[in-house]
Protein backbone atom coordinates (compact mmCIF):
# COMPACT_ATOMS: atom_id res chain seq x y z
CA UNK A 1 44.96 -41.04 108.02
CA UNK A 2 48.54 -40.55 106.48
CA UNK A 3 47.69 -39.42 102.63
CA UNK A 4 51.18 -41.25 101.88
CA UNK A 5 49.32 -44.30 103.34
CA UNK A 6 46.47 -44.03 101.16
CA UNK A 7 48.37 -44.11 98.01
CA UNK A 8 47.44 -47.37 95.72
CA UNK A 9 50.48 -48.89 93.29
CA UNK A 10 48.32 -47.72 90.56
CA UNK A 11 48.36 -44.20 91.64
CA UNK A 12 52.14 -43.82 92.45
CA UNK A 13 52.77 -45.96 89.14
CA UNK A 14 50.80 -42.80 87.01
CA UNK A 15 52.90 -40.46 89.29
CA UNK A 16 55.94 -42.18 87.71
CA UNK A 17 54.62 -41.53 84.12
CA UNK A 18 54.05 -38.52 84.63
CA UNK A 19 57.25 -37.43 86.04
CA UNK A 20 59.26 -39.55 82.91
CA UNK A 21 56.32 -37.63 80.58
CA UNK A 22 57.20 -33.94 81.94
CA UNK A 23 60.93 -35.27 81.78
CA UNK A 24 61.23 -35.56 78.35
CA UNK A 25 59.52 -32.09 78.10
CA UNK A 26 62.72 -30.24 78.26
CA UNK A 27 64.84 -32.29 76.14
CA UNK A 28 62.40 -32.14 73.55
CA UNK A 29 62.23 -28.06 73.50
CA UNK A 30 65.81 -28.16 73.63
CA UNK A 31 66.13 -30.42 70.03
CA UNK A 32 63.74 -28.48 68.37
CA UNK A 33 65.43 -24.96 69.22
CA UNK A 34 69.28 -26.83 68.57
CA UNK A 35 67.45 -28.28 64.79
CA UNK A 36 65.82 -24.69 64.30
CA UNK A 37 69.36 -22.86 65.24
CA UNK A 38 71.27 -25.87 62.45
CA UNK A 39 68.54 -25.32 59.69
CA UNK A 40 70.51 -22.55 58.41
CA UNK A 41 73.70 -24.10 58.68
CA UNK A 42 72.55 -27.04 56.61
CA UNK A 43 71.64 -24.63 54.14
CA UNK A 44 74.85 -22.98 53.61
CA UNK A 45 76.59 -26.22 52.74
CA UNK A 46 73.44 -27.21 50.52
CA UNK A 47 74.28 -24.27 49.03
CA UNK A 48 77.79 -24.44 48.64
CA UNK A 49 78.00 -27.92 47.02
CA UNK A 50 75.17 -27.26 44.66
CA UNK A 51 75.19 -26.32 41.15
CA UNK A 52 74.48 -22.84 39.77
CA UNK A 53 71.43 -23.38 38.12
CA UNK A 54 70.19 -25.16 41.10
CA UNK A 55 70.64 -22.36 43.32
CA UNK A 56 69.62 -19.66 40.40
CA UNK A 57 66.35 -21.99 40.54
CA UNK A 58 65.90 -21.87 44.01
CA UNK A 59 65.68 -25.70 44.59
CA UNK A 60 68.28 -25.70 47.24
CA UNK A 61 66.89 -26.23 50.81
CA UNK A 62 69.00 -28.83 53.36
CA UNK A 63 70.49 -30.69 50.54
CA UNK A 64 72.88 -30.52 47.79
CA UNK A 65 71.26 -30.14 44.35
CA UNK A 66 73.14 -31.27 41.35
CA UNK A 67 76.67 -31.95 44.04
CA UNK A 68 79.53 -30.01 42.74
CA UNK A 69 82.61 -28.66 44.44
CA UNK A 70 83.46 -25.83 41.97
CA UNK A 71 82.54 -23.15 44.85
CA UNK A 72 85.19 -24.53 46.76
CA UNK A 73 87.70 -25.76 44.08
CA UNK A 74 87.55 -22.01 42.66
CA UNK A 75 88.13 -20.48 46.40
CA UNK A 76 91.15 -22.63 47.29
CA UNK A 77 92.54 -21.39 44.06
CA UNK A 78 93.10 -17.95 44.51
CA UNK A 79 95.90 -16.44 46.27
CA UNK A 80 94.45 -14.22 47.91
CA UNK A 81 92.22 -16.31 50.28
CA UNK A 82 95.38 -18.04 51.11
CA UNK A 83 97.18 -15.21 52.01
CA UNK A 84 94.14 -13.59 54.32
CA UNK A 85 93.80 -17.10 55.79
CA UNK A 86 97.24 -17.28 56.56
CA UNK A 87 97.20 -13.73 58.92
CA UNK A 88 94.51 -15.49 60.44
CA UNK A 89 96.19 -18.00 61.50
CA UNK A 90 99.08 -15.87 62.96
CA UNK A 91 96.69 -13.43 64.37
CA UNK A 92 94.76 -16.47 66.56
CA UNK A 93 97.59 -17.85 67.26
CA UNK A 94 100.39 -15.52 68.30
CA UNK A 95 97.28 -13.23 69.53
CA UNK A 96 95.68 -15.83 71.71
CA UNK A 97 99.52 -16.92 73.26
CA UNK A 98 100.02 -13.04 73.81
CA UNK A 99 96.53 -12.33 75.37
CA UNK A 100 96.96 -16.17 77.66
CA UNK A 101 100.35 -14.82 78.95
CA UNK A 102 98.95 -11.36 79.83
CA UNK A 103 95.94 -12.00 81.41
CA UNK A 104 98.06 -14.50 83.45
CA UNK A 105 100.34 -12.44 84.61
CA UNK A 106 97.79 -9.74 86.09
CA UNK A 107 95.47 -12.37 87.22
CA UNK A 108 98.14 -14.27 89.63
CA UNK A 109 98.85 -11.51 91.96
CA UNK A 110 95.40 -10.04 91.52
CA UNK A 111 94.93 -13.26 93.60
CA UNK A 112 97.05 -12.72 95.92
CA UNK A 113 96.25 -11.22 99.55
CA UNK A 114 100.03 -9.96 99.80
CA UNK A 115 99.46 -7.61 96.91
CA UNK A 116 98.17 -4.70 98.90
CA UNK A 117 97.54 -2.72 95.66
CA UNK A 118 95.12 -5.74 94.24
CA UNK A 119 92.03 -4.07 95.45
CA UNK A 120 93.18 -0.12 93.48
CA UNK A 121 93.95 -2.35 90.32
CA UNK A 122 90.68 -4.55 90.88
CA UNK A 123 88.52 -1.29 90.47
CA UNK A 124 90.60 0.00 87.24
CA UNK A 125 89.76 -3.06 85.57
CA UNK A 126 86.35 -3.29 87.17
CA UNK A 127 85.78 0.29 85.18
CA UNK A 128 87.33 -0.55 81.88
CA UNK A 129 84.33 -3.38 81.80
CA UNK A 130 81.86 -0.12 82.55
CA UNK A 131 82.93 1.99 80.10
CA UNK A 132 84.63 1.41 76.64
CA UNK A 133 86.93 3.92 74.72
CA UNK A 134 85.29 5.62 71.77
CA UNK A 135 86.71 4.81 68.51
CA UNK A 136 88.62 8.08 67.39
CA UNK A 137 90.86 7.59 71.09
CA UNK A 138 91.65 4.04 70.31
CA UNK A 139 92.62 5.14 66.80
CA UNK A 140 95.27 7.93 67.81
CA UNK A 141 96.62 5.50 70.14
CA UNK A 142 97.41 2.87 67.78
CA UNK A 143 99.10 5.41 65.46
CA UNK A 144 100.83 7.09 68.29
CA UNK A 145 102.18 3.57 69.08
CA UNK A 146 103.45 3.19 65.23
CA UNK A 147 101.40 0.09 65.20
CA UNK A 148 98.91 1.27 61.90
CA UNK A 149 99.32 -1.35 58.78
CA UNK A 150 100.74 -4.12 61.32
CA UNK A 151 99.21 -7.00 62.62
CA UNK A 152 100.34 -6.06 65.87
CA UNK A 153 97.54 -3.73 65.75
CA UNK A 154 94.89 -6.71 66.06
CA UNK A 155 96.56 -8.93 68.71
CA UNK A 156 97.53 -6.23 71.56
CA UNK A 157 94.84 -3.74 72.06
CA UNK A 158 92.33 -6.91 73.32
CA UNK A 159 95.24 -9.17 74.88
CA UNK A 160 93.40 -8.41 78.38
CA UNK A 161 90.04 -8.95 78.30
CA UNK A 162 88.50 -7.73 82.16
CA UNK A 163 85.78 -10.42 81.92
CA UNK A 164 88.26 -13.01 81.49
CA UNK A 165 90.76 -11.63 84.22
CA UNK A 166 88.06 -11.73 86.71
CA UNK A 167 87.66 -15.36 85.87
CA UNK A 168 90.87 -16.18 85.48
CA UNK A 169 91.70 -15.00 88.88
CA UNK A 170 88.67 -16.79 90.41
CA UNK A 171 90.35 -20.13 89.28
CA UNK A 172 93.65 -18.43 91.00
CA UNK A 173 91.70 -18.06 94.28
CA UNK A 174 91.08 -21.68 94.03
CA UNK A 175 94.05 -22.87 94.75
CA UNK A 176 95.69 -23.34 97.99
CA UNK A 177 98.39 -20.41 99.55
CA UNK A 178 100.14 -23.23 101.19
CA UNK A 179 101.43 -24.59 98.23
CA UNK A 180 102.21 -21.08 96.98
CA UNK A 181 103.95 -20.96 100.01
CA UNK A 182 105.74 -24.41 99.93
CA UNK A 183 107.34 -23.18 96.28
CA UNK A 184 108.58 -19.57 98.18
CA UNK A 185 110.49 -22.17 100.75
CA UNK A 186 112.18 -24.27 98.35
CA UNK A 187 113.50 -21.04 96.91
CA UNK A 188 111.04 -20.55 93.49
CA UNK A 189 110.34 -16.71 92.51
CA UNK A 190 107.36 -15.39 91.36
CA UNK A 191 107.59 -16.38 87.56
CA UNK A 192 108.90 -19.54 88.42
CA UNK A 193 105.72 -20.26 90.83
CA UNK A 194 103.51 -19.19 88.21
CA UNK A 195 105.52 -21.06 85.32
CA UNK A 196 105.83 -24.32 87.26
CA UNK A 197 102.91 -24.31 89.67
CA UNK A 198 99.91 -22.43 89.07
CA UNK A 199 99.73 -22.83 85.20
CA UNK A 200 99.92 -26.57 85.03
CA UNK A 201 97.13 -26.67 87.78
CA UNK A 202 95.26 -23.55 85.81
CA UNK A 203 94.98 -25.98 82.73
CA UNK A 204 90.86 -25.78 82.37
CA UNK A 205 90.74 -22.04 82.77
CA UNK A 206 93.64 -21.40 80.66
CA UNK A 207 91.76 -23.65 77.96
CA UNK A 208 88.33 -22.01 78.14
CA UNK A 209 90.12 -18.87 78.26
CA UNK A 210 92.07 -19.91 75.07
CA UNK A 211 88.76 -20.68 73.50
CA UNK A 212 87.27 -17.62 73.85
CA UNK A 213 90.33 -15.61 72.97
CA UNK A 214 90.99 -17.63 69.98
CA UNK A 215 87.39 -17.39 68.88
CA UNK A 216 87.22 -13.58 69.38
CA UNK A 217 90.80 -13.10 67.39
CA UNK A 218 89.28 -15.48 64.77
CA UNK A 219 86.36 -13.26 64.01
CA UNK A 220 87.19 -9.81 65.11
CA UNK A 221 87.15 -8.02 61.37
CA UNK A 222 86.40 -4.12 62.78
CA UNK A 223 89.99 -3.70 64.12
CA UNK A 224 91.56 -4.59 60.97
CA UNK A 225 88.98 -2.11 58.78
CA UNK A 226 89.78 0.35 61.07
CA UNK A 227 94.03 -0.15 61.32
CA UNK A 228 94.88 -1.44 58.16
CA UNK A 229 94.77 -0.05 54.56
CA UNK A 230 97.31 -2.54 53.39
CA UNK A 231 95.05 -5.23 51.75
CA UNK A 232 97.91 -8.06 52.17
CA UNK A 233 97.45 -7.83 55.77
CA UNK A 234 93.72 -8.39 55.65
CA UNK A 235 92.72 -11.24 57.64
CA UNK A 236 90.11 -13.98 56.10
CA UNK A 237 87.03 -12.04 57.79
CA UNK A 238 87.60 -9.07 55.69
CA UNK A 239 88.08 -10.96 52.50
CA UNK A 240 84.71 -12.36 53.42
CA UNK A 241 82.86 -9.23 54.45
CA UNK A 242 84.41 -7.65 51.18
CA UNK A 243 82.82 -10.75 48.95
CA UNK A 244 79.53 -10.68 50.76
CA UNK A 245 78.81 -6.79 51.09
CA UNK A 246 80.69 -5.09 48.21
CA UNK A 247 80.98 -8.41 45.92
CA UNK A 248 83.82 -7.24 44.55
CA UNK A 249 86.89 -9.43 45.75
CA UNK A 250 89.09 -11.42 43.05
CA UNK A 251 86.39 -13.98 43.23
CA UNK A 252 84.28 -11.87 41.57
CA UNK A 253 85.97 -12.69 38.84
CA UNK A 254 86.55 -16.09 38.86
CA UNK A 255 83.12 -16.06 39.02
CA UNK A 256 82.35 -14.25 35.95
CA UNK A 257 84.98 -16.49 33.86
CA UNK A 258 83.66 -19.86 34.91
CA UNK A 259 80.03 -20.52 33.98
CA UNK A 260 79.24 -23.41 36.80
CA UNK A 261 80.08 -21.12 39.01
CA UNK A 262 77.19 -18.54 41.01
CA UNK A 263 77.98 -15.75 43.59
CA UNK A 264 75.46 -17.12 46.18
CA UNK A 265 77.18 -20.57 45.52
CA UNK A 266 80.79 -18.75 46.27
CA UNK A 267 79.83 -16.80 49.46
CA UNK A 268 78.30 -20.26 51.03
CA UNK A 269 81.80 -21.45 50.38
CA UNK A 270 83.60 -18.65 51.56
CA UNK A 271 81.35 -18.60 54.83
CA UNK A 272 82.21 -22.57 55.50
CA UNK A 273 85.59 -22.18 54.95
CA UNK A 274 86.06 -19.27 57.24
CA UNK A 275 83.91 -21.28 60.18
CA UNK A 276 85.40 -24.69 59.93
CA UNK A 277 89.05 -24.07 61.52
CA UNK A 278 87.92 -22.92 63.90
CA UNK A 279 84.93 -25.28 64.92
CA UNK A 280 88.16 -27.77 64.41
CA UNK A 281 89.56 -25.98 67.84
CA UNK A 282 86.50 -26.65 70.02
CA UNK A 283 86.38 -30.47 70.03
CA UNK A 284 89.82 -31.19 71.36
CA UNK A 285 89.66 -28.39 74.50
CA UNK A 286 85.37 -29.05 75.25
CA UNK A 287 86.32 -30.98 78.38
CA UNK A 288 88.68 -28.27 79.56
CA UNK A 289 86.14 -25.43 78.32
CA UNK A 290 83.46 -26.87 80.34
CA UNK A 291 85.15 -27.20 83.65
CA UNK A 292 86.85 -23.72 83.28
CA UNK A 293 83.60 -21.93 83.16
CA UNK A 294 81.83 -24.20 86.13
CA UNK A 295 84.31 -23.52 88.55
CA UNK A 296 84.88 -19.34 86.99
CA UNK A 297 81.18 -19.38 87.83
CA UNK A 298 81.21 -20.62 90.62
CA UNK A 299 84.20 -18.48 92.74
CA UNK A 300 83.09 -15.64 91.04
């Protein structure tokens, strides 16, 4: 006899709990590691909108203590964090432009069948993913270039990531040669193809690519410790890593002047300040970001 046949209601109706049991298994992990990964996050603004005695006391946890936006009044006050926030700003932006058009332009004909050279060029960038420059190379290059003490120095030596190529042309691949071909008939170049066809149909991979670009430009702080010694030029990471590690940034003495104020109380400040922008970014390109990385995934 069929064991299918057997089956009674009440044993295929426990089969059903079980299944929706084990199914909210996964969610379930998931939550917990997502609140474990936030805990410290809510801690840092605890932290930063809580008093200085409170935090001297250690009674801060997930929530303010004694609410107080000193920390952050006294950061938005000096000129300084302005100024390092503002070549933060240019670097992400300008840099993340530069490194979009760049990786662009190498990706489209690395796409390309007619390119006979694709597959040499493939295999260069293929083994600058390998194998990374040392330091002291990357250094004489920069100041053979002229480009020490300029911000120009941050945004071009990463404007072509090879990761990001590879998926960049996978989205390429994606799209149909006839329509490539179609624009070459009605008399379109190259650029103009590229310009007026592929990018507006490259919008989710341009997107996630912007993302991850923007995000990398955002935090990167080693290039700038390593090619600048003008402190006006420092972007807001280095202002931060200066204020956490050496505690000896102009907030310092703010600090010391103003008696509500605490150092631990200042960094937590200093660290949401330097996150939220560009959390701000994420929101608006998510649905792009998503979809990029499926279908680079995928091809790839």
């Amino acid at each position: 006899m069929n064991a299918a046949s057997t089956s009674t209601p009440t044993s295929i109706s426990s089969t059903i709990r079980r299944k929706k049991g084990t199914s909210y298994v996964i969610p379930t992990i998931l939550a917990v590691i997502c609140l474990i990964m936030l805990l410290p996050i809510f801690n840092i603004l605890a932290q930063s909108f809580s008093s200085a005695a409170a935090i001297g006391d250690q009674r801060v946890y997930l929530w303010p203590v004694e609410f107080t936006t000193s920390n952050y009044e006294a950061i938005l006050g000096q000129t300084s964090i302005w100024r390092s926030f503002g070549v933060s700003a240019i670097i992400t932006v300008a840099g993340t432009l530069i490194a979009l058009a760049m990786t662009a332009s190498l990706a489209y004909p690395l796409s390309r069948a007619e390119y006979r050279e694709r597959k040499g060029v493939l295999t260069l960038v293929l083994v600058t993913m390998i194998f990374h420059a040392p330091l002291i190379p990357n250094y004489l290059l920069i100041k053979q270039l002229h480009m020490l003490d300029t911000l120009w120095a941050l945004m071009l030596p990463g404007a072509i990531s090879a990761f990001n190529l590879f998926v960049m042309r996978s989205f390429f691949l994606a799209i149909p040669g006839e329509l490539i071909e179609s624009a070459r008939i009605d008399g379109a170049g190259e650029l103009q193809t590229l310009w007026k066809i592929i990018l507006p149909l490259a919008k989710p991979a341009m997107a996630t690519m912007g993302i991850i670009y923007s995000v990398a430009l955002w935090n990167n702080y080693a290039n700038a410790l390593y090619f600048l010694s003008e402190r006006s030029l420092f972007p807001l990471q280095v202002k931060l890593r200066e204020f956490i590690i050496t505690d000896s940034s102009d907030l310092a003495t703010t600090a010391a002047d103003i008696a509500n104020l605490s150092p631990e109380g200042l960094k937590m400040a200093v660290i949401v300040i330097a996150t939220v922008p560009i959390m701000m970014v994420y929101p608006f390109l998510q649905k792009y970001f998503i979809k990029g990385m499926m279908l680079g995934s995928i091809k790839s």
